[in-house]
Protein backbone atom coordinates (compact mmCIF):
# COMPACT_ATOMS: atom_id res chain seq x y z
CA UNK A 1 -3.49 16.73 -48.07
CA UNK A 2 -2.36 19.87 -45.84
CA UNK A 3 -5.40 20.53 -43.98
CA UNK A 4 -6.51 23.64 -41.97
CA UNK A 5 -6.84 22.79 -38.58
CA UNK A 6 -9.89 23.24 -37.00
CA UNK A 7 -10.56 24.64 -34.03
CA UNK A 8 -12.03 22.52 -31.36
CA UNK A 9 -14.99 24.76 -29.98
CA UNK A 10 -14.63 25.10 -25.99
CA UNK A 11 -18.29 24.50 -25.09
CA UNK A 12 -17.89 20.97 -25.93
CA UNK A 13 -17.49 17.85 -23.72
CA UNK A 14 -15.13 15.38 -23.13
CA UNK A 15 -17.36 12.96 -25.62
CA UNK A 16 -17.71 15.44 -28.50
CA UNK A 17 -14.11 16.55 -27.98
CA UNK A 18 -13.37 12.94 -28.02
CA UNK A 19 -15.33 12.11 -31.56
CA UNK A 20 -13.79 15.87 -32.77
CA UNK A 21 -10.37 14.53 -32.78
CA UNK A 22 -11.12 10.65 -33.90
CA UNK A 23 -12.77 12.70 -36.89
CA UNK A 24 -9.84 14.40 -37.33
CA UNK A 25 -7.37 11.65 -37.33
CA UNK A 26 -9.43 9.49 -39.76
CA UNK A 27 -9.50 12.17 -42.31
CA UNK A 28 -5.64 12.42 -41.96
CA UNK A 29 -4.93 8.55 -42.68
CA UNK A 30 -5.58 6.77 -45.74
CA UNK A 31 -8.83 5.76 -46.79
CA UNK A 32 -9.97 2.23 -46.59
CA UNK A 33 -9.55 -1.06 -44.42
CA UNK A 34 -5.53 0.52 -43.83
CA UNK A 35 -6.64 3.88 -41.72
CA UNK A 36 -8.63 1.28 -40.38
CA UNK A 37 -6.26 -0.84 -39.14
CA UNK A 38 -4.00 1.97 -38.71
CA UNK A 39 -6.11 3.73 -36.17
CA UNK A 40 -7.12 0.50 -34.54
CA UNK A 41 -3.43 -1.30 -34.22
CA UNK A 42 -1.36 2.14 -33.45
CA UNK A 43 -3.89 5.55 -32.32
CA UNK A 44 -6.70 3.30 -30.01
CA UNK A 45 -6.31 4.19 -26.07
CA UNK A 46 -2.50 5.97 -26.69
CA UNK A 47 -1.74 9.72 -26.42
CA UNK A 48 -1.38 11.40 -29.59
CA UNK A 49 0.86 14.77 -29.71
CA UNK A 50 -0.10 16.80 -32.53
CA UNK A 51 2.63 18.64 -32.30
CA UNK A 52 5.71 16.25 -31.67
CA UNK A 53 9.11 17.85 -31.41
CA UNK A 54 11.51 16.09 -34.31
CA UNK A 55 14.10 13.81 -32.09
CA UNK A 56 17.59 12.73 -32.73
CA UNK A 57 18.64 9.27 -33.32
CA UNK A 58 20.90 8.18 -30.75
CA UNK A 59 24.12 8.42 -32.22
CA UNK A 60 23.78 12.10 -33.08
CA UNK A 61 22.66 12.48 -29.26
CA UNK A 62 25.91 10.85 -28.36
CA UNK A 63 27.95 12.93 -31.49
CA UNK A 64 26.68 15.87 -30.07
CA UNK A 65 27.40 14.95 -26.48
CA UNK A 66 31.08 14.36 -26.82
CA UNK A 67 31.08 17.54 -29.31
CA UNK A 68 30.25 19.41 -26.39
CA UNK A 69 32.72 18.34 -24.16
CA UNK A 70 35.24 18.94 -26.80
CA UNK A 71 34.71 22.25 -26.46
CA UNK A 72 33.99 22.93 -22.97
CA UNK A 73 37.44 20.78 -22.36
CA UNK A 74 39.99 23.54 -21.47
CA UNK A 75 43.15 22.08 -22.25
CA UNK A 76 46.39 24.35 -22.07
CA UNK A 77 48.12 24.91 -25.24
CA UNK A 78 51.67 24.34 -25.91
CA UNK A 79 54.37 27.80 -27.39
CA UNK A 80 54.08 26.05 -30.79
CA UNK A 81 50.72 26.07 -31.27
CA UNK A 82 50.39 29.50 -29.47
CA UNK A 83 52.62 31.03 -31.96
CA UNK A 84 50.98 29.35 -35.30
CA UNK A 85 47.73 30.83 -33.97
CA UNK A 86 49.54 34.17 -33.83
CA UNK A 87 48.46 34.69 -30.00
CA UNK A 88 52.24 36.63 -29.92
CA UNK A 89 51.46 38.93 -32.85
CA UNK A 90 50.51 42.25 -32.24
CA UNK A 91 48.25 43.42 -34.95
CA UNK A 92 49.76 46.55 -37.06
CA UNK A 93 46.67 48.86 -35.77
CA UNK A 94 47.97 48.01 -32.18
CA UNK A 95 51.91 48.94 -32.37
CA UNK A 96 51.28 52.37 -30.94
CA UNK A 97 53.47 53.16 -27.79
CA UNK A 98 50.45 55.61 -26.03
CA UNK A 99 48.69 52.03 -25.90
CA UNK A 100 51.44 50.15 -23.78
CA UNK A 101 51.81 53.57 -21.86
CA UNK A 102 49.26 52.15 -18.62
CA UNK A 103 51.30 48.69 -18.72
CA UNK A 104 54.56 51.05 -17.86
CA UNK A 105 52.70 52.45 -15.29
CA UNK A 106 51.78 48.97 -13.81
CA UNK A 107 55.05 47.91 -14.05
CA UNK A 108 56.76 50.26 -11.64
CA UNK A 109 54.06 49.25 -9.44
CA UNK A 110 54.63 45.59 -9.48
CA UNK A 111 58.22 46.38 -9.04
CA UNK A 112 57.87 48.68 -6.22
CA UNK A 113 56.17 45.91 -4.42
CA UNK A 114 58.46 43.62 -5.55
CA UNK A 115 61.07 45.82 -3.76
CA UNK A 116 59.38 46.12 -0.39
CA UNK A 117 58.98 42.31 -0.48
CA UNK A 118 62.70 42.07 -1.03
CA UNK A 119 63.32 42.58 2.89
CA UNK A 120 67.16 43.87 2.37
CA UNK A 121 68.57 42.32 -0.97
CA UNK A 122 70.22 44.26 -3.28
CA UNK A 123 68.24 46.20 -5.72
CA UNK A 124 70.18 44.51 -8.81
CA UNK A 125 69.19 40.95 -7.65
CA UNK A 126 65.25 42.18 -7.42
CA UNK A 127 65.63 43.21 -10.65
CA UNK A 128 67.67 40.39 -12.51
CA UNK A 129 64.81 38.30 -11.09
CA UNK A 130 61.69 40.64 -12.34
CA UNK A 131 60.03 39.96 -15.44
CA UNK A 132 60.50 43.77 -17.56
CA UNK A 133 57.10 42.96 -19.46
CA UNK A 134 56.08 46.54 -19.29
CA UNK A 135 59.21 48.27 -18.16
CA UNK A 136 60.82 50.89 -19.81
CA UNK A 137 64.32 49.84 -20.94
CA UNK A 138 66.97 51.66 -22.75
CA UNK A 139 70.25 50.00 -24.62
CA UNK A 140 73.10 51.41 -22.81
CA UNK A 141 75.99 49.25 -24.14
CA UNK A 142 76.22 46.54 -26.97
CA UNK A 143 78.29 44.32 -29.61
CA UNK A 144 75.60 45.32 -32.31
CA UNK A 145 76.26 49.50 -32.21
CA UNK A 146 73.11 50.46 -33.98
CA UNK A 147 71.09 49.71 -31.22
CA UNK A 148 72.69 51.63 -28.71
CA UNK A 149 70.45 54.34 -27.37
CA UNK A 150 67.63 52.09 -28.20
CA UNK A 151 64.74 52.64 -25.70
CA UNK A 152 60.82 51.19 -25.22
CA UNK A 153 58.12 49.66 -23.23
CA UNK A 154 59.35 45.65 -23.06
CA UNK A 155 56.25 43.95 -24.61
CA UNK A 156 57.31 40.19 -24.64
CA UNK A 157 60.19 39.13 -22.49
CA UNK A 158 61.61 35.63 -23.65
CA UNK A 159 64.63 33.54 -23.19
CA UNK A 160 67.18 35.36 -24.96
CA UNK A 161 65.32 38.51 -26.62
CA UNK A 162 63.17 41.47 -25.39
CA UNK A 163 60.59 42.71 -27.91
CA UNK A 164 60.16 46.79 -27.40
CA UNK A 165 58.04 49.18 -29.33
CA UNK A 166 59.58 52.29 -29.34
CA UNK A 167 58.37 55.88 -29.17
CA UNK A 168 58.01 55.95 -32.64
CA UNK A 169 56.02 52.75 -33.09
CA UNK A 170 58.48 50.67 -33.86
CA UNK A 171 58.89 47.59 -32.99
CA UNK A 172 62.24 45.86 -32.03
CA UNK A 173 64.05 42.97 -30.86
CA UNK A 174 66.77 43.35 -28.62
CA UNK A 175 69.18 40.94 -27.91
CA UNK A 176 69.95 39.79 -24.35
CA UNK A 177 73.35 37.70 -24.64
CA UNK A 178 75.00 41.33 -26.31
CA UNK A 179 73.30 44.47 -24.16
CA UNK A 180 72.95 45.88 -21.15
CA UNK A 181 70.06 47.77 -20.48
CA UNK A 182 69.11 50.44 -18.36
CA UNK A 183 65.57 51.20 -16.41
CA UNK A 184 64.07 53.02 -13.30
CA UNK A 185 63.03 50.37 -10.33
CA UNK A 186 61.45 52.15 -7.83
CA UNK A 187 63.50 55.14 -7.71
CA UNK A 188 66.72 53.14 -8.73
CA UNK A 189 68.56 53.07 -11.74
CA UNK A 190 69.18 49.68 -13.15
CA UNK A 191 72.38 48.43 -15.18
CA UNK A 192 71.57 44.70 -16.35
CA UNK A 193 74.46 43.40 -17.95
CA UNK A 194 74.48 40.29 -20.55
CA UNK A 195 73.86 37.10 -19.39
């Protein structure tokens, strides 16, 4: 049943290459008045590719079509799903303040320019409309009195929290309705009180 191929020899012509592969094919069908009809009805006068690639049917062609623009499709995902995919979580191996150290640094930056932009408003409203990701704060003031004296690099700045990690690699949540906070602005110092 399985065959070797044999090599077609190049010295031959179009007529022996011809009978070569008609050869071939009949030894591959089934014996009888069938091959015969076989070779006849289906081979006779048509291209045949020895080595045809396996196809899909159509509906996987089309499955696999709209598979692919599943995934290309970049759709924006909403907070909730964000957060059960734990894009806000900051793996244990990562809550190490020398790592947030270069986002400080690019903070005073982007409020430095945020401060030339300002063209002659007050320092205080720059800064209650800045978002602190990356800016050092310290608890100067608060309701809650064990978090007084609390400093760290602001990680994630949301509606009514900060999230620091402090020197120690520690991370906490501050509260914004109960604290005021402290931090440098360009050479400034910075009261924000509760909002």
């Amino acid at each position: 049943e399985g065959l070797p191929p044999r090599p077609v020899p190049s010295f031959l012509g179009e007529e022996e290459i011809h009978a070569a592969m008609e050869t071939f094919v009949r030894e591959l069908l089934p014996p009888g008045k069938v091959g015969e009809t076989e070779l006849r009805n289906k081979l006779t006068g048509k291209v045949l590719l020895l080595e045809n690639p396996v196809r899909l049917p159509s509906f996987a062609k089309a499955h696999d079509r709209r598979l692919k623009r599943q995934n290309l499709s970049t759709r924006p995902i909403g907070s909730r799903e964000a957060k059960a995919r734990g894009l806000y979580d900051i793996p244990p191996d990562a809550c190490q303040y020398k790592i947030f150290e270069p986002l400080a640094s690019q903070f005073q930056i982007y409020g430095e320019r945020a401060l030339k932009n300002a063209k002659g408003k007050s320092v205080s409203l720059v800064a209650a409309k800045l978002d602190l990701t990356g800016c050092v704060i310290k608890v100067i003031k608060s309701n809650c009195p064990t978090i007084v004296g609390l400093s760290g690099i602001v990680l994630k700045n949301t509606r009514n929290t900060y999230r620091i990690i402090t020197k120690e690699n520690q991370l906490k949540v501050i509260p914004k309705n109960c604290c005021t906070i402290n931090f440098q602005l360009g050479g400034h110092n910075v009261n924000l009180e509760p909002t």
